[in-house]
N, C-alpha and C. Protein backbone atom coordinates (compact mmCIF):
# COMPACT_ATOMS: atom_id res chain seq x y z
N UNK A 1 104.83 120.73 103.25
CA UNK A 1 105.56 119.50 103.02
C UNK A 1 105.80 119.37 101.52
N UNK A 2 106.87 118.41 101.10
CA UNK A 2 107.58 118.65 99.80
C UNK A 2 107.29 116.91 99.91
N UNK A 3 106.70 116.46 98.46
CA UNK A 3 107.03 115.14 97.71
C UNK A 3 108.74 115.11 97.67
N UNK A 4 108.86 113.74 98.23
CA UNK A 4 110.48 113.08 97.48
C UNK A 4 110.40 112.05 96.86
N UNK A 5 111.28 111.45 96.00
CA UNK A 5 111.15 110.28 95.47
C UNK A 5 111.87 109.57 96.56
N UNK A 6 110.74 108.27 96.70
CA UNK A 6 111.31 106.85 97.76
C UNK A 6 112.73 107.02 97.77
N UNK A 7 113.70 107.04 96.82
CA UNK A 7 114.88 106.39 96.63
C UNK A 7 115.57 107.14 97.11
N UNK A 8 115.09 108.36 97.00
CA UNK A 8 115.86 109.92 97.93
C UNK A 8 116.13 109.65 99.59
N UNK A 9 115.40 108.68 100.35
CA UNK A 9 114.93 108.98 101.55
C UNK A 9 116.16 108.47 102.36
N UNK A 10 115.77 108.92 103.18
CA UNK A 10 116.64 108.71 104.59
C UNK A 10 116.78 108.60 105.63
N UNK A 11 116.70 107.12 105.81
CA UNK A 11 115.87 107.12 107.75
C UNK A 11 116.54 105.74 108.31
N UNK A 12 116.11 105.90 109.67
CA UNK A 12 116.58 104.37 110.18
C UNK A 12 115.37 104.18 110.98
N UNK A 13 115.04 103.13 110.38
CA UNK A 13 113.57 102.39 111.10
C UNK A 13 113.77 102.18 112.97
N UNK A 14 115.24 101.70 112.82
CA UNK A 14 115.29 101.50 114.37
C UNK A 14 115.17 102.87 115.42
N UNK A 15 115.15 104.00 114.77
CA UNK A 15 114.90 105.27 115.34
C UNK A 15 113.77 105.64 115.06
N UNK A 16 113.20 105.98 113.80
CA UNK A 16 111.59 105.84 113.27
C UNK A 16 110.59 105.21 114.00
N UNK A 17 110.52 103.99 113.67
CA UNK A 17 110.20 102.85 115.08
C UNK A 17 109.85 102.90 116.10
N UNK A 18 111.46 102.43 116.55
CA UNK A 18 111.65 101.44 118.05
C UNK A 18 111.51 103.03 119.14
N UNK A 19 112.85 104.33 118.02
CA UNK A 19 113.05 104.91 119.29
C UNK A 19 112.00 106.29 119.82
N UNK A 20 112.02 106.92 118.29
CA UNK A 20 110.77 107.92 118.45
C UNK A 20 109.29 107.61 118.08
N UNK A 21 108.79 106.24 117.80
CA UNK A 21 107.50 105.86 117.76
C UNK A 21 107.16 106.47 116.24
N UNK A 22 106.23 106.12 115.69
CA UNK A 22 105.74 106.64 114.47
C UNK A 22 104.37 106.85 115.16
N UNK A 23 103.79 107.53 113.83
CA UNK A 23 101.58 107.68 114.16
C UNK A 23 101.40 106.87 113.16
N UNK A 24 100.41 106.10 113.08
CA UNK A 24 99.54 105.25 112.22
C UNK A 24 98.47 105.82 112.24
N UNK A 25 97.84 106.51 111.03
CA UNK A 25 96.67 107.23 110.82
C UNK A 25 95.91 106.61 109.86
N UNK A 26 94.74 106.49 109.68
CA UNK A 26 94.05 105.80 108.46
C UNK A 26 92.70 106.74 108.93
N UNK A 27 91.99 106.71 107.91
CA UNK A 27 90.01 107.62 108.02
C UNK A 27 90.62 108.98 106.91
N UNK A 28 89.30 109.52 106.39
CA UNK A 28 88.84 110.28 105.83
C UNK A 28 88.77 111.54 106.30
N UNK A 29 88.28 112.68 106.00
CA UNK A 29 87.37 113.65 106.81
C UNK A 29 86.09 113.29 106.53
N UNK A 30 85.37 113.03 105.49
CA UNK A 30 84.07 111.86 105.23
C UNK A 30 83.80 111.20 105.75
N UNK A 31 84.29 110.29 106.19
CA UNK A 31 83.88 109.10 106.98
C UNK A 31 84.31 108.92 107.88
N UNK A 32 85.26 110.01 108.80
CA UNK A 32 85.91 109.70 110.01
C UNK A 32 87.11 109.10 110.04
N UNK A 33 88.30 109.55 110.85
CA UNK A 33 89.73 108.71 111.01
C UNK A 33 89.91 108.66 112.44
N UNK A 34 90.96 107.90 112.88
CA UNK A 34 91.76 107.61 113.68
C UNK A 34 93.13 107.31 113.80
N UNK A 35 94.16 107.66 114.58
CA UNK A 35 95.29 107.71 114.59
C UNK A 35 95.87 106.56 115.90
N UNK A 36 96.69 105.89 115.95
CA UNK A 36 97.77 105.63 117.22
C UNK A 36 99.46 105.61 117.10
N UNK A 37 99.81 105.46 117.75
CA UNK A 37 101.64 105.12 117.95
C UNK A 37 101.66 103.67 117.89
N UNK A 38 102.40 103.80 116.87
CA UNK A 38 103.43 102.14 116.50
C UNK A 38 104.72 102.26 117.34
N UNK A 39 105.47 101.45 117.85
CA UNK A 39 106.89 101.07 117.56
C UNK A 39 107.33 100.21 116.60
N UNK A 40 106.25 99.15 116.12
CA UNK A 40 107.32 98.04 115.73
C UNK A 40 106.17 98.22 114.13
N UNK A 41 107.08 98.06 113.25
CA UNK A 41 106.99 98.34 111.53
C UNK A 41 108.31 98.12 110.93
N UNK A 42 108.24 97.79 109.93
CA UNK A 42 109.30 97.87 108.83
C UNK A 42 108.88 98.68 107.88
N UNK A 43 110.22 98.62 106.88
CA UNK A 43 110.10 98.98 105.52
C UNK A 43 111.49 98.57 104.85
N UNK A 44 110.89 98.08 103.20
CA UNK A 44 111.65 97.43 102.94
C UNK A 44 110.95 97.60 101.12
N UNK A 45 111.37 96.53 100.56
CA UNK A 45 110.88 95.85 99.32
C UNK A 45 110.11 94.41 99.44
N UNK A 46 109.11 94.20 98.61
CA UNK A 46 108.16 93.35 98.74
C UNK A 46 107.52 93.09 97.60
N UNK A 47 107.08 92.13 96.91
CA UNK A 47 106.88 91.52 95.38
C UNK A 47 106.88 92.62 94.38
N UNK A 48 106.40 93.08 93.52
CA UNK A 48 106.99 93.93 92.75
C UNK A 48 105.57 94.07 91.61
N UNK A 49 105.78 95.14 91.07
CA UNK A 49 105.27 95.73 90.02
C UNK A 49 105.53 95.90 88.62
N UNK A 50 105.07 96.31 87.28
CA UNK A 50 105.70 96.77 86.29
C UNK A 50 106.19 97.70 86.04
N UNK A 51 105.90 98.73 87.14
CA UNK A 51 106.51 99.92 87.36
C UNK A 51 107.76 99.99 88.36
N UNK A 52 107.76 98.68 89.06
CA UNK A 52 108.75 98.94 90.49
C UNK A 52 109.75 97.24 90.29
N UNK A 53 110.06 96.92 88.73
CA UNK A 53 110.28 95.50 88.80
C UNK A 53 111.36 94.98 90.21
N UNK A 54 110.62 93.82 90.96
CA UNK A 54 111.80 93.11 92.44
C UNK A 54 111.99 94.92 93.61
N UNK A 55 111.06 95.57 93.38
CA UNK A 55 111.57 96.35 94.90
C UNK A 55 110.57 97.37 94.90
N UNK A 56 109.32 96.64 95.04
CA UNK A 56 107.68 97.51 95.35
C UNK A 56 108.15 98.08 96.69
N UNK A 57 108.10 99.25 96.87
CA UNK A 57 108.29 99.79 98.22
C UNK A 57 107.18 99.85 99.46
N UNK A 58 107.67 99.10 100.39
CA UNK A 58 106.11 98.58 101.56
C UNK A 58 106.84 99.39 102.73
N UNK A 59 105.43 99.06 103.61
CA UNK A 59 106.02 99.45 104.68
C UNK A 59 104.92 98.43 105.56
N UNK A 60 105.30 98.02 106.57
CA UNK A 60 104.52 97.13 107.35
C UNK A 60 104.15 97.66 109.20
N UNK A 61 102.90 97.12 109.16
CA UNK A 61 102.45 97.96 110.49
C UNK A 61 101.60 96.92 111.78
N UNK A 62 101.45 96.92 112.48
CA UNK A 62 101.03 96.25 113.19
C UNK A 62 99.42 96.32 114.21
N UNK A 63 98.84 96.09 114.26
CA UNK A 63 97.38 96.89 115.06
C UNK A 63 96.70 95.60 115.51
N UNK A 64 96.34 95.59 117.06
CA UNK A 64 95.93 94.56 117.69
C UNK A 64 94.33 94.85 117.56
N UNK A 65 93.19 93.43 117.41
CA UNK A 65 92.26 93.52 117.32
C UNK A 65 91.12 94.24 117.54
N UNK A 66 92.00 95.36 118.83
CA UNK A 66 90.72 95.77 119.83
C UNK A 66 90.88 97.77 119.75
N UNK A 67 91.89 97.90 118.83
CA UNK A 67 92.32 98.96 118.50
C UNK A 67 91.46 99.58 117.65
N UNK A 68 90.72 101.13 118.25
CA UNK A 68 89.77 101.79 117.30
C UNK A 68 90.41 102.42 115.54
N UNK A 69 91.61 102.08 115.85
CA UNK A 69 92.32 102.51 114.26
C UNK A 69 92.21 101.58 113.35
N UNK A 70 91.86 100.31 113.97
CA UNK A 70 91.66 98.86 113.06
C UNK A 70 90.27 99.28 112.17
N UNK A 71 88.97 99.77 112.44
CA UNK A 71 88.14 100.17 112.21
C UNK A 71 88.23 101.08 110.82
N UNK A 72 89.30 101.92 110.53
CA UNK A 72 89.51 102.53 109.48
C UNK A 72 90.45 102.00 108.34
N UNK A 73 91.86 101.39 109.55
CA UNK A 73 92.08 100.68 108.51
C UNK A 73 91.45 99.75 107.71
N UNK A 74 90.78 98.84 108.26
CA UNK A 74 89.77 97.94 107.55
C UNK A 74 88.86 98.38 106.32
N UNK A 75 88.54 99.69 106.63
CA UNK A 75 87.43 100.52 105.38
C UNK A 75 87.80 101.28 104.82
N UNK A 76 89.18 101.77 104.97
CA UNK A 76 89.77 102.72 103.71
C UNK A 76 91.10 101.76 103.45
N UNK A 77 91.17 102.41 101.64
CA UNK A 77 92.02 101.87 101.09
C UNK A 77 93.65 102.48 101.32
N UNK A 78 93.99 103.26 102.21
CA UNK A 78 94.80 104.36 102.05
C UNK A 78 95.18 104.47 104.03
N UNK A 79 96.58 104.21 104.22
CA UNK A 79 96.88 104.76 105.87
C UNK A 79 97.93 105.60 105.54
N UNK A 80 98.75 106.06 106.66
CA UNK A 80 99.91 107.20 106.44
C UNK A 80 100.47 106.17 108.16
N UNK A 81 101.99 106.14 108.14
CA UNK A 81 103.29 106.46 108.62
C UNK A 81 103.24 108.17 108.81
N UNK A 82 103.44 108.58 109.88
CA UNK A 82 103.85 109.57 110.59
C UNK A 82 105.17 109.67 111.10
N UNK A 83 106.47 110.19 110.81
CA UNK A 83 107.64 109.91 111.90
C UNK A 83 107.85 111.25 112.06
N UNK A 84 108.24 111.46 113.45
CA UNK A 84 108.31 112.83 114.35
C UNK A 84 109.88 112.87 115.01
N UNK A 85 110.20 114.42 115.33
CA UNK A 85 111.14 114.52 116.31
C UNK A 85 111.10 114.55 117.24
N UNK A 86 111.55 113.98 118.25
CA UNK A 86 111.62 113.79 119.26
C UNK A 86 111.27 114.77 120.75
N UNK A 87 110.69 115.67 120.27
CA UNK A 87 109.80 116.39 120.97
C UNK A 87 108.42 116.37 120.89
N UNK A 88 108.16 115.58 120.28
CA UNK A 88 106.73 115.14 119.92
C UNK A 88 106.75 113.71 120.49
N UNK A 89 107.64 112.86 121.50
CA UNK A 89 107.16 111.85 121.81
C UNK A 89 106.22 112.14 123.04
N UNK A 90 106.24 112.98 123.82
CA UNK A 90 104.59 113.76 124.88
C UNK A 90 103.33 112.65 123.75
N UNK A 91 103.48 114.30 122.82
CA UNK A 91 102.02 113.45 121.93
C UNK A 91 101.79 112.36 121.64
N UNK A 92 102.88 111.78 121.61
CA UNK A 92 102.52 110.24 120.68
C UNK A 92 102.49 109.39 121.86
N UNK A 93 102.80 109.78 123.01
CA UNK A 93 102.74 108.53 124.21
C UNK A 93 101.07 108.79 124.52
N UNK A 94 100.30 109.91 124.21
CA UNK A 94 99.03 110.36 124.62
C UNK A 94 98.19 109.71 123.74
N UNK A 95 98.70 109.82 122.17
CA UNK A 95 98.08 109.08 120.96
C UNK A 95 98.31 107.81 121.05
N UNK A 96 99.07 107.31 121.85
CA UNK A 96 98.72 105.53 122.15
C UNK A 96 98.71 105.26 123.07
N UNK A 97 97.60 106.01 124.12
CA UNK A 97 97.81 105.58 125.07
C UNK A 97 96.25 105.33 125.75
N UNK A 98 95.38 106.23 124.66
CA UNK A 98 94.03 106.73 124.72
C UNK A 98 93.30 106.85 123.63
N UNK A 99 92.37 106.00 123.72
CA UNK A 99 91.24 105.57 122.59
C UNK A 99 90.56 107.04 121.54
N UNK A 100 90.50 107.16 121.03
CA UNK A 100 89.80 107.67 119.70
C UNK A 100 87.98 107.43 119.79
N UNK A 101 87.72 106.26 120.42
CA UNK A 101 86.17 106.26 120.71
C UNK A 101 86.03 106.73 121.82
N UNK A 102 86.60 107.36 122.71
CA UNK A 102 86.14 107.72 123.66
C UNK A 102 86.45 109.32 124.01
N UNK A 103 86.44 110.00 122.97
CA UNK A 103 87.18 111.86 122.50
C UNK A 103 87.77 112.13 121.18
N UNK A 104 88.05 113.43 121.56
CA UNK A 104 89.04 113.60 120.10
C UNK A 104 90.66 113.86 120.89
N UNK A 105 90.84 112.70 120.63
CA UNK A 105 92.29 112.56 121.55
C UNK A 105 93.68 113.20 120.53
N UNK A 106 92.95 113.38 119.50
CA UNK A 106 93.92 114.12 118.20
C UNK A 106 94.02 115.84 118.72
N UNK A 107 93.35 116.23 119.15
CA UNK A 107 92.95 117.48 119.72
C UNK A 107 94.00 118.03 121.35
N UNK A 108 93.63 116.43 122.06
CA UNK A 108 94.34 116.82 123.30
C UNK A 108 95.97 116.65 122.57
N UNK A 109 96.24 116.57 121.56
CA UNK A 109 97.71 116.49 121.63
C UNK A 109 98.53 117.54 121.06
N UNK A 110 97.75 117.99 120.32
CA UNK A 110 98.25 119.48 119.99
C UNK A 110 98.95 119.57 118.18
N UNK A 111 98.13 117.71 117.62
CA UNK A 111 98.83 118.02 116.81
C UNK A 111 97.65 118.17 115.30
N UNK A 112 98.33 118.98 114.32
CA UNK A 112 96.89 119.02 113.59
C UNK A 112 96.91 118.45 111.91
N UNK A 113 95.77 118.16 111.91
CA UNK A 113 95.21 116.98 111.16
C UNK A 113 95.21 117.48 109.48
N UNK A 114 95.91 116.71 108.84
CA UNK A 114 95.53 116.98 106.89
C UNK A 114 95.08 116.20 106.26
N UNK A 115 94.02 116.23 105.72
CA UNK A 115 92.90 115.26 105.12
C UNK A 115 93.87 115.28 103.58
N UNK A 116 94.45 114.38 102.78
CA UNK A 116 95.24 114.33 101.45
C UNK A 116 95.10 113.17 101.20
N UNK A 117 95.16 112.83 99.50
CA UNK A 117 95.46 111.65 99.01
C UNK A 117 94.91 110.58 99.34
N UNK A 118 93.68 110.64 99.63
CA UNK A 118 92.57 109.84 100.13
C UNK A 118 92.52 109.96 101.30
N UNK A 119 93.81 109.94 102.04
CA UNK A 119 94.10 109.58 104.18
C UNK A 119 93.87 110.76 104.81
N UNK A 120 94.55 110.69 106.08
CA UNK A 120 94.69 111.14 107.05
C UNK A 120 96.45 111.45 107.14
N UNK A 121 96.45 112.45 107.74
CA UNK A 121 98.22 112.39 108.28
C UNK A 121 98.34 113.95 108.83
N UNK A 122 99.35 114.49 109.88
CA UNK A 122 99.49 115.15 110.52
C UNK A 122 100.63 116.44 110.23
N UNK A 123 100.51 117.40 110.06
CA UNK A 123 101.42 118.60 109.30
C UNK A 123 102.49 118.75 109.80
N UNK A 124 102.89 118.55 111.47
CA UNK A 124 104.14 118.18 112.28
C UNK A 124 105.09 117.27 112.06
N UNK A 125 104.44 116.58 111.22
CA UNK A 125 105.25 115.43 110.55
C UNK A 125 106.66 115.42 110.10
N UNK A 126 107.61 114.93 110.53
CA UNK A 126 108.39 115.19 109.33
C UNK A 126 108.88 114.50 108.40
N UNK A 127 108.11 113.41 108.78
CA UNK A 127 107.94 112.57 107.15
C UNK A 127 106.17 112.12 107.61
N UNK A 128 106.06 111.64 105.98
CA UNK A 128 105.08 111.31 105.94
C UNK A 128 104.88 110.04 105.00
N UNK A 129 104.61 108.92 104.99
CA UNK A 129 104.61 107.88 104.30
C UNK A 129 103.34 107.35 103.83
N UNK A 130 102.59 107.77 102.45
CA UNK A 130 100.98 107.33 101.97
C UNK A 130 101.15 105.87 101.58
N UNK A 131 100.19 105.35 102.38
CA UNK A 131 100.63 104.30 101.99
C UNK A 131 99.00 103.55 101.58
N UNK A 132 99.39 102.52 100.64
CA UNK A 132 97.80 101.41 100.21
C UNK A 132 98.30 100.27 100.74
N UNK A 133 96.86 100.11 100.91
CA UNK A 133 96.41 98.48 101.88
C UNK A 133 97.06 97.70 100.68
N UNK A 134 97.99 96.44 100.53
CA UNK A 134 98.27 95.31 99.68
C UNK A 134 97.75 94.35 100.15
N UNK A 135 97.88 94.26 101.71
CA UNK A 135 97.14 92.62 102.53
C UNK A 135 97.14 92.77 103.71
N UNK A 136 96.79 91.87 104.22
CA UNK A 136 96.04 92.14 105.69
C UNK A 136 96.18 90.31 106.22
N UNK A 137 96.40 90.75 107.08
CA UNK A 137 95.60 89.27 107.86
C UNK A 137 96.38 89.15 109.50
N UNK A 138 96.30 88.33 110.26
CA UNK A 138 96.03 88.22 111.71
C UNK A 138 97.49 87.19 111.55
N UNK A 139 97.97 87.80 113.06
CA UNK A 139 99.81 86.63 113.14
C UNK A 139 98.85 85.39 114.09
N UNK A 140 99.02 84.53 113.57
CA UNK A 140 98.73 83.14 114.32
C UNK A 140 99.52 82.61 115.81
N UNK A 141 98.97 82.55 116.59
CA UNK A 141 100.06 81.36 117.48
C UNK A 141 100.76 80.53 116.79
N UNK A 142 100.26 79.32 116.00
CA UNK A 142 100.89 78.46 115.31
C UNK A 142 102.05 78.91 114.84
N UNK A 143 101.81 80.21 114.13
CA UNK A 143 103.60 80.39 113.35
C UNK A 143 104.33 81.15 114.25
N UNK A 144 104.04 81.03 115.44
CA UNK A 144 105.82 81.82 116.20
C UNK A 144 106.47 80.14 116.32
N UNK A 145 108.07 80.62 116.13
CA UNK A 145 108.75 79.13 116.53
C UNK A 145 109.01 79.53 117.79
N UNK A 146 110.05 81.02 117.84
CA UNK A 146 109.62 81.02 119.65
C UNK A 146 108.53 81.61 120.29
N UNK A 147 108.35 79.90 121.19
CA UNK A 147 107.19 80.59 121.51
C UNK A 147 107.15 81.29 123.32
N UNK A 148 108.08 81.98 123.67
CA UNK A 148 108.23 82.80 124.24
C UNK A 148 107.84 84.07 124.25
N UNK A 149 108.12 84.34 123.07
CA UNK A 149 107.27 85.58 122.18
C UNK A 149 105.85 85.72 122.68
N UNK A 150 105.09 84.50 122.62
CA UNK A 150 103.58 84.19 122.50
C UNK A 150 103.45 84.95 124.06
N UNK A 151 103.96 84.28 125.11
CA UNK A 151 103.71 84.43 126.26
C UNK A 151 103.96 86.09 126.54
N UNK A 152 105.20 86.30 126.49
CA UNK A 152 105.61 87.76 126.91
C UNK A 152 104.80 88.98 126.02
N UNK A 153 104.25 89.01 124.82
CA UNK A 153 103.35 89.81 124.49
C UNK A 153 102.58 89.55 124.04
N UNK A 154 101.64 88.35 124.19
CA UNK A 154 100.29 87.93 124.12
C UNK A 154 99.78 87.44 125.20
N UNK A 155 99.89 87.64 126.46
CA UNK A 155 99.08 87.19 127.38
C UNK A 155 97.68 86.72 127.09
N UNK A 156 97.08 87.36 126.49
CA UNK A 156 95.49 87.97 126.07
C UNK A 156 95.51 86.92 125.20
N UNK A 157 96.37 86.54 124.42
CA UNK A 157 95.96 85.89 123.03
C UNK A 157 95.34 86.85 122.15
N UNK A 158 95.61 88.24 122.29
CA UNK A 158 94.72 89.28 121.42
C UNK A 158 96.22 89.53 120.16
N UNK A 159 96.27 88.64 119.37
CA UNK A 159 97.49 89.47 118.68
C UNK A 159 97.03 90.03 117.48
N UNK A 160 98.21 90.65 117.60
CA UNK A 160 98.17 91.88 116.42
C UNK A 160 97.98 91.16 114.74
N UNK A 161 97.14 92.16 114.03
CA UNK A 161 96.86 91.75 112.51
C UNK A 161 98.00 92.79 111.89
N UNK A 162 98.63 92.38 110.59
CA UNK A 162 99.42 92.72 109.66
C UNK A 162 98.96 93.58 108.62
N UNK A 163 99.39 94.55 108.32
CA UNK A 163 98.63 95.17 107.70
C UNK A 163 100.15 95.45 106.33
N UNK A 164 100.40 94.93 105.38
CA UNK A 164 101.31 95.67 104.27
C UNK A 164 100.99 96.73 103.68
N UNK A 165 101.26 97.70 103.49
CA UNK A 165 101.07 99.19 102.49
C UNK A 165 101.88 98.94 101.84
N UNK A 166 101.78 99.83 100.06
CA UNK A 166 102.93 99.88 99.31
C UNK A 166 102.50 101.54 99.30
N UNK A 167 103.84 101.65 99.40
CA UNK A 167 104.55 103.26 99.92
C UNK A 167 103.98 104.24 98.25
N UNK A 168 103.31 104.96 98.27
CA UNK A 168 102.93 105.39 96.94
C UNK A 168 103.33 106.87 96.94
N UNK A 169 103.18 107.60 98.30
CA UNK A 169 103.91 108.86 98.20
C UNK A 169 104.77 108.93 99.65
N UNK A 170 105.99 110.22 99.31
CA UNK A 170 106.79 110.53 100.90
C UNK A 170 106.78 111.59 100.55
N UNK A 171 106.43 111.94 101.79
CA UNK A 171 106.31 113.78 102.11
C UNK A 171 107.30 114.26 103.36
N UNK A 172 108.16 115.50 103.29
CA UNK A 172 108.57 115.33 104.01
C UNK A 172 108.59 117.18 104.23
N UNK A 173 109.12 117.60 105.66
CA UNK A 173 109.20 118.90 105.85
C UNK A 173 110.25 119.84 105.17
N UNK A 174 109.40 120.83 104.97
CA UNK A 174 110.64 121.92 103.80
C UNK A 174 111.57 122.61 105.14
């Protein structure tokens, strides 16, 4: 994989995303990682730096309470964005579909693992997005206005916590 600069890149989230799923990886080889499949993330610009004045490059991710990847994200400073071609959605329906505490479900999928830049992230990749924790915190009931939303994917009331990264490296396949 080859470093690009952010500004080089070229993607559409709604395919990234919605259509071929991304991996959300966070852990060490030290201390252990875990991986799952996102659909729903952005990326965008988000408060800014002295290095990045008005367009800090983020990327935003989503992970419900009960998720063994919450566990790493929480204790490392550092996750990775994974986006794949579309022959790799097999794996990634397997990688979110089946817990990490209960095997090495990274193993049944055939895809293999690169410990870099503090994280975790996967060599099949064909991008790769390093990203640092900026903030964190849990989506409330209170702030949906529709609250239709609430019902149709919170049954549980288990909702998902927010996790912002600012995008610090992109790797992508030579």
């Amino acid at each position: 994989m080859k470093e690009i600069d952010i500004c080089s890149l070229k993607m559409n989230p709604f395919v990234d995303f919605g259509d071929n799923w991304m991996a959300l990886a966070a852990g060490t080889e030290e201390h252990g990682y875990n991986a799952m499949t996102i659909a729903w993330g952005h990326m965008g610009a988000l408060w800014e730096r002295d290095s990045h004045s008005n367009r800090l490059p983020t990327a935003i991710c989503y992970v419900r309470p009960g998720r063994y990847t919450k566990k790493f994200m929480d204790s490392e400073p550092y996750f990775t964005l994974c986006s794949f071609g579309p022959e790799y959605k097999k794996a990634l329906g397997y990688l979110g579909s089946h817990s990490g505490r209960n095997g090495d479900k990274i193993k049944e999928t055939g895809l293999t693992t690169v410990y870099s830049d503090g994280t975790t992230y996967f060599a099949e990749a064909d991008t790769v997005y390093i990203c640092r924790t900026l903030y964190h915190a849990p989506l409330l009931e209170s702030g949906f206005v529709d609250k239709e939303l609430v019902d149709f994917n919170y049954p549980n009331r288990d909702f998902h916590e927010v996790y912002i990264g600012e995008i610090r490296k992109v790797f992508v396949k030579e």
